[in-house]
Protein backbone atom coordinates (compact mmCIF):
# COMPACT_ATOMS: atom_id res chain seq x y z
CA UNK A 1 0.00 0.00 0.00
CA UNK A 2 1.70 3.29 -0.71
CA UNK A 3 0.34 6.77 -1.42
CA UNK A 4 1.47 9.88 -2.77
CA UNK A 5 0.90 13.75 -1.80
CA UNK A 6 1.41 16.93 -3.98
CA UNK A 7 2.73 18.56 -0.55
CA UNK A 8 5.36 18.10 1.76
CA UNK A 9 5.11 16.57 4.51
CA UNK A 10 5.67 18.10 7.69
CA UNK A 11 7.14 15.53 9.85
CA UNK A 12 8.90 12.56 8.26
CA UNK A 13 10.34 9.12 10.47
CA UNK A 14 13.00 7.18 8.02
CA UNK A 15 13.62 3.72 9.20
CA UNK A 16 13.00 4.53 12.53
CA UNK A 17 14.39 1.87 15.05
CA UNK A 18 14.66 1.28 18.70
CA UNK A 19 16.43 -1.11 20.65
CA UNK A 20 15.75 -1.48 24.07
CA UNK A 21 18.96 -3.92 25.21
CA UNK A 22 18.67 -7.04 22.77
CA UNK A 23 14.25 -6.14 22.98
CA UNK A 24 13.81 -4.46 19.08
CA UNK A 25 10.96 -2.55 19.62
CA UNK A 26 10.62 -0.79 16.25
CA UNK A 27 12.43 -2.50 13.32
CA UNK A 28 12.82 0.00 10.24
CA UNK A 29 9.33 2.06 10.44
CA UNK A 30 8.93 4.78 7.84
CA UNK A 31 6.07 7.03 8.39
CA UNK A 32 5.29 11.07 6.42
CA UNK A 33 2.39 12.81 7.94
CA UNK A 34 1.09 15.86 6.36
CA UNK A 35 -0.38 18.93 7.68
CA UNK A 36 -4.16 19.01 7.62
CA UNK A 37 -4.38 15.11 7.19
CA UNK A 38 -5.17 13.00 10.05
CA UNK A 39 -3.02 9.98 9.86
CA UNK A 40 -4.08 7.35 12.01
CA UNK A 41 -1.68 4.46 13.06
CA UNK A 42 -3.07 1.39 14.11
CA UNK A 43 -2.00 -1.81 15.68
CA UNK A 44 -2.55 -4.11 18.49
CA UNK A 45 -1.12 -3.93 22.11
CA UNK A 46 2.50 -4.90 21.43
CA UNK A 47 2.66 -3.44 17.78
CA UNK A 48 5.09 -0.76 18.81
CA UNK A 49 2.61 2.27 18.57
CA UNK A 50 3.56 3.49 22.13
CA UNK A 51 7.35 3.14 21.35
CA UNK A 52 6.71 5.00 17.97
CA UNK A 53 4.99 7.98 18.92
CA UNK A 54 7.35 8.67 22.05
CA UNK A 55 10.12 8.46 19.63
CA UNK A 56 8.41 10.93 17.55
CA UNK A 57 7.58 12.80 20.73
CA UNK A 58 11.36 13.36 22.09
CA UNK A 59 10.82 10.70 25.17
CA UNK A 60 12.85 8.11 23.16
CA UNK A 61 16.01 8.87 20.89
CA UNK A 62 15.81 6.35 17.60
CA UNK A 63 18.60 3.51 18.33
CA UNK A 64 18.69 4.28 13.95
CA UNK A 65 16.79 6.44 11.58
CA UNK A 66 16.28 9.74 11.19
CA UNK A 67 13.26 12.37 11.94
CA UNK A 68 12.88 14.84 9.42
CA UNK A 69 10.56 18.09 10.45
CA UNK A 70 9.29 20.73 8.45
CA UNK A 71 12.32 19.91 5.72
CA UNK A 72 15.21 19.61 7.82
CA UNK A 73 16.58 16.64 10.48
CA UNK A 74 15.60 17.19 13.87
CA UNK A 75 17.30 15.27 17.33
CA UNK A 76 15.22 15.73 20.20
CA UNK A 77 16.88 15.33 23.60
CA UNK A 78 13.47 15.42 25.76
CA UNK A 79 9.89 16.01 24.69
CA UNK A 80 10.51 19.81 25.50
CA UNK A 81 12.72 19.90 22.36
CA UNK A 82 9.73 18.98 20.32
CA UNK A 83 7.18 20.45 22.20
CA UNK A 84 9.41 23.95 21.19
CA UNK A 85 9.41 22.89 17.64
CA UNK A 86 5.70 22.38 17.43
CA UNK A 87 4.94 18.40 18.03
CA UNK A 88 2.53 18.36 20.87
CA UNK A 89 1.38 14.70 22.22
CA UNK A 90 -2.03 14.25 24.19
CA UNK A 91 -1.78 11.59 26.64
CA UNK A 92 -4.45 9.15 27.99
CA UNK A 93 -3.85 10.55 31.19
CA UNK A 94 -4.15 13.74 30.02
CA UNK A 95 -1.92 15.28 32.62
CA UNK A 96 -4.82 17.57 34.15
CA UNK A 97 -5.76 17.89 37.84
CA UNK A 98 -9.10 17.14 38.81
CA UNK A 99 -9.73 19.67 41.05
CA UNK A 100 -8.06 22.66 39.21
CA UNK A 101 -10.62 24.80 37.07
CA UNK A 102 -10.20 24.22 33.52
CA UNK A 103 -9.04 27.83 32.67
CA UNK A 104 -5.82 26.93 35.32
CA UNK A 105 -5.79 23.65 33.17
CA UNK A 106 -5.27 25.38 30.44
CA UNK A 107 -2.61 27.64 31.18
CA UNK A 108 -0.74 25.23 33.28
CA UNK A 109 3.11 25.83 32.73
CA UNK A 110 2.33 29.15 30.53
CA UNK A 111 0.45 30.83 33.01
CA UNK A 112 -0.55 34.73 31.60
CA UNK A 113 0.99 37.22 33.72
CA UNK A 114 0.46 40.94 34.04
CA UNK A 115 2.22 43.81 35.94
CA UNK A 116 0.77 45.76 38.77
CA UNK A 117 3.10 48.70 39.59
CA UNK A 118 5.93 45.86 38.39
CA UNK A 119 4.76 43.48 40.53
CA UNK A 120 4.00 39.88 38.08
CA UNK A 121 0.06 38.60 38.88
CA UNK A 122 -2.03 35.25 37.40
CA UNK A 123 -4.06 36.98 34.62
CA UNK A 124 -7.05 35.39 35.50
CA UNK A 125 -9.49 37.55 33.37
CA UNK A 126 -6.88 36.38 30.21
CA UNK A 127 -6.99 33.07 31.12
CA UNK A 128 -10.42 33.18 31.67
CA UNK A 129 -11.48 34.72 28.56
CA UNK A 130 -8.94 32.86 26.32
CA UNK A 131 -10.19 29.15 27.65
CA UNK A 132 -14.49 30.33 27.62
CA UNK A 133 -13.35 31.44 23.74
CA UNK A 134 -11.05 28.34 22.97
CA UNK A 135 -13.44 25.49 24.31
CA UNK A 136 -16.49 27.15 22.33
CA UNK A 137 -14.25 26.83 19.30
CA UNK A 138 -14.79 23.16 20.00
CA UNK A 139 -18.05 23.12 20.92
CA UNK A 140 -18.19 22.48 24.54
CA UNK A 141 -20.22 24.64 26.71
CA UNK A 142 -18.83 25.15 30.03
CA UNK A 143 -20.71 26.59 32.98
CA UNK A 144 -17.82 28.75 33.38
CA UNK A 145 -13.83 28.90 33.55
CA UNK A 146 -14.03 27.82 37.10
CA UNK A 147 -15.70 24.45 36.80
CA UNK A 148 -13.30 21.81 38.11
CA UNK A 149 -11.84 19.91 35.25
CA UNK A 150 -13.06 16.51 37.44
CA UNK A 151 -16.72 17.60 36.33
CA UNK A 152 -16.41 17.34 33.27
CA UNK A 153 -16.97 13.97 30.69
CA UNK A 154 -13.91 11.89 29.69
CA UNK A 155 -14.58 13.54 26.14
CA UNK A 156 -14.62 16.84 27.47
CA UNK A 157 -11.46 16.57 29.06
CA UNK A 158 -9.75 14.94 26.03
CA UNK A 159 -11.22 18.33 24.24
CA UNK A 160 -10.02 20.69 26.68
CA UNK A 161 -6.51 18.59 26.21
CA UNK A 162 -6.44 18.81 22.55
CA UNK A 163 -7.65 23.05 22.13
CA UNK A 164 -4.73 23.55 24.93
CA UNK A 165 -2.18 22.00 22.54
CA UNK A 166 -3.72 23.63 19.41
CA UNK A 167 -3.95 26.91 21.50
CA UNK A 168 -0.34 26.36 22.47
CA UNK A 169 1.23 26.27 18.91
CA UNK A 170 1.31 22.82 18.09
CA UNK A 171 1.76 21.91 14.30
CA UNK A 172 1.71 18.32 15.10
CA UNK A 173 -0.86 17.18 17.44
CA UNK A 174 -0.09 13.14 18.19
CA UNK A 175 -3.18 11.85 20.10
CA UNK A 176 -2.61 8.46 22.38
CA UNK A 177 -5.94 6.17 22.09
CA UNK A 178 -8.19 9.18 23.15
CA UNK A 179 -11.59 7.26 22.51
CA UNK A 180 -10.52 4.20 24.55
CA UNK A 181 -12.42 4.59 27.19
CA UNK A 182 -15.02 6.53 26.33
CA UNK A 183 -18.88 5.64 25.37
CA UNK A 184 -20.61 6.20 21.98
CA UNK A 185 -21.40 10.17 22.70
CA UNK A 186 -18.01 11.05 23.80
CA UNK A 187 -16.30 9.47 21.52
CA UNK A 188 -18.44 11.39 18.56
CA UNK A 189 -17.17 14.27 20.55
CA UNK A 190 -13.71 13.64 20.25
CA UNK A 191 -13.84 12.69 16.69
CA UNK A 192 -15.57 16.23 15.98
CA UNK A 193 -12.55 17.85 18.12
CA UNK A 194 -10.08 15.75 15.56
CA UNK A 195 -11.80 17.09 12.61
CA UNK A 196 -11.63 20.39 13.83
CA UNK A 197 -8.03 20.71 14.28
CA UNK A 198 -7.49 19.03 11.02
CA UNK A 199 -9.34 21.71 9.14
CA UNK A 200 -6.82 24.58 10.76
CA UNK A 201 -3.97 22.68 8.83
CA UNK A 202 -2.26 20.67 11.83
CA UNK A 203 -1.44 17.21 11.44
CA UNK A 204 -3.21 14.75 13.51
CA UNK A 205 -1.54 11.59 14.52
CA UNK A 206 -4.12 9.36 15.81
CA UNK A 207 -2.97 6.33 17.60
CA UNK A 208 -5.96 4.08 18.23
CA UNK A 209 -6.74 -0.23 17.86
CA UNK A 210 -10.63 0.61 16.74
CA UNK A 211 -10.77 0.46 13.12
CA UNK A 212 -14.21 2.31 13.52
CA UNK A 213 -13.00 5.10 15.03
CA UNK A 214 -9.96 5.43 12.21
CA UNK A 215 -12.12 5.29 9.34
CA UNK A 216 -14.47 8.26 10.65
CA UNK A 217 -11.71 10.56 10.63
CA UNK A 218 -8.68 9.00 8.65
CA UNK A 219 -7.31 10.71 5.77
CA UNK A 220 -4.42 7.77 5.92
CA UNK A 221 -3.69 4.67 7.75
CA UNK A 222 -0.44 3.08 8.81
CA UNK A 223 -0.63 -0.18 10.61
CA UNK A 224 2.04 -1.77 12.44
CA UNK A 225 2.63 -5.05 13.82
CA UNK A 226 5.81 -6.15 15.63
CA UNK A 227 7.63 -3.07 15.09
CA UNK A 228 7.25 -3.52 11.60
CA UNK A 229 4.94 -1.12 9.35
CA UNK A 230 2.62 -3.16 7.16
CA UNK A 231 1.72 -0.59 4.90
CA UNK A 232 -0.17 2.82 4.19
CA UNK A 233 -2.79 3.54 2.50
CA UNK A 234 -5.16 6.06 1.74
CA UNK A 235 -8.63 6.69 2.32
CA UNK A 236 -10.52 5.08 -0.12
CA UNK A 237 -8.08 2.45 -0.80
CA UNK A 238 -8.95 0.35 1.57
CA UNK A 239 -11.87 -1.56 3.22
CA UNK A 240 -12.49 -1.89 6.80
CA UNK A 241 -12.28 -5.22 6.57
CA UNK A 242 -9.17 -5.47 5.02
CA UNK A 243 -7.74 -2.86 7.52
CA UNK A 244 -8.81 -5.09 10.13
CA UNK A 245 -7.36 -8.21 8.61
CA UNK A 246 -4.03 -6.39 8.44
CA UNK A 247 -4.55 -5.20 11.93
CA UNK A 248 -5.22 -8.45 13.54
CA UNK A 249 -2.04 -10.79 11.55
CA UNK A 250 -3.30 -11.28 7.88
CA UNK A 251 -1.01 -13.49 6.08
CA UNK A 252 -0.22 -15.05 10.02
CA UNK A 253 -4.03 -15.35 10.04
CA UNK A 254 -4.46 -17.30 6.74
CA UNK A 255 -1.16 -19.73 7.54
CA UNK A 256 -2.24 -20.60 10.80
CA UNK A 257 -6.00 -21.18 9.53
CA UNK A 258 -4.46 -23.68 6.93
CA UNK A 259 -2.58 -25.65 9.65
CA UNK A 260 -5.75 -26.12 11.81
CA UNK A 261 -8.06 -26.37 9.30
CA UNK A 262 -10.20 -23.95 10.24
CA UNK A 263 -11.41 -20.56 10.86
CA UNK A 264 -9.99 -18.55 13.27
């Protein structure tokens, strides 16, 4: 499966791999996402999605390969060297504290500050304005700044996760399974919030095992398996079933139905 783009891509992985003592985790993955595209990579527990995207991320270094961003190589020393560059990653945990107000969520580590006869305050009407403003981009309603983060839905807090990145300059937004653990509602949510942030030309990683959820907002799909990449392809060029089949073994699949004689 290969595709082709009229653009560049914005952040490129050549032959990425990573060796953790004799353990390969990622064995020679090649990956181009694309601004505006949502590229969704998809694999089963084990695949080496986690290892991928925290090498992409700056929390691993590749053992080989190279990361190419916006045209030129890049060498991350710690996820603050690509945060700076513009490659924001949304956790499952989402790194939020309950009990904070979303608007102090939001700012967390870039607090606004202003002067008061040179003395540095919290902006809290800034941050307060800037996070109402941001989250009705996304279409969540909140009963104010101060609600607790804690009150809100898993969905909601996976939006509130994604505008702070967006908000925060991110030209790469790499999402870790968002949807799951969420139900049918939230999850549409979510997707929406994905769509969104596609549409303001940032590239959307998507990391998820639900074929479902890929195909809603996919523009491209890379599965892996092993540490190996299986392919890309485009939307359009392939069927959810077959993305499934590749997901769950394929050609494993069909040898190891021929030995039992079965279906599995």
């Amino acid at each position: 499966m290969n595709t082709r783009s009229t653009h560049e891509p914005i952040i490129q992985m050549r032959d990425i791999e990573k060796h953790f003592g004799s353990v390969i985790a990622l064995a020679g993955v090649s990956v181009d996402v694309f601004p505006g595209e949502c590229h969704c990579l998809l694999g089963d527990n084990g695949a080496g999605k986690s290892t991928f995207i925290k090498t992409m991320s700056g929390v691993h270094k590749p053992t080989h390969g190279e990361i190419v961003f916006e045209g030129k190589p890049m060498h991350f020393d710690d996820p603050r060297d690509a945060i700076s560059a513009g490659i924001a990653t949304v956790y499952q945990d989402l790194a939020m504290i309950p009990l904070m107000s979303v608007a102090r969520n939001f700012f967390m580590g870039n607090e606004p500050i202003k002067r008061i006869a040179g003395i540095p305050f919290y902006d809290k009407d800034h941050a307060d304005r800037v996070t109402m403003d941001e989250m009705r981009e996304m279409g969540i309603n909140l009963r104010g700044p101060d609600q607790a983060v804690g009150t809100l839905s898993g969905g909601e807090r996976q939006t509130v996760a994604i505008a702070r990145a967006v908000h925060f300059g991110a030209k790469v937004l790499i999402l870790d399974e968002p949807t799951s653990a969420l139900g049918v509602r939230q999850t549409s949510n979510v997707l929406a919030t994905i769509d969104k942030v596609r549409k303001q030309n940032i590239a959307v990683v998507f990391i998820t095992h639900n074929v479902r959820h890929a195909l809603a907002v996919g523009d491209r799909f890379t599965v892996l398996n092993r540490g190996k990449t299986l392919g890309t392809a485009q939307r359009g060029q392939i069927t959810p079933d077959e993305l499934q089949d590749l997901m769950a073994g394929g050609q494993e699949l069909a040898e190891l139905e021929g030995s039992l004689g079965g279906t599995v």
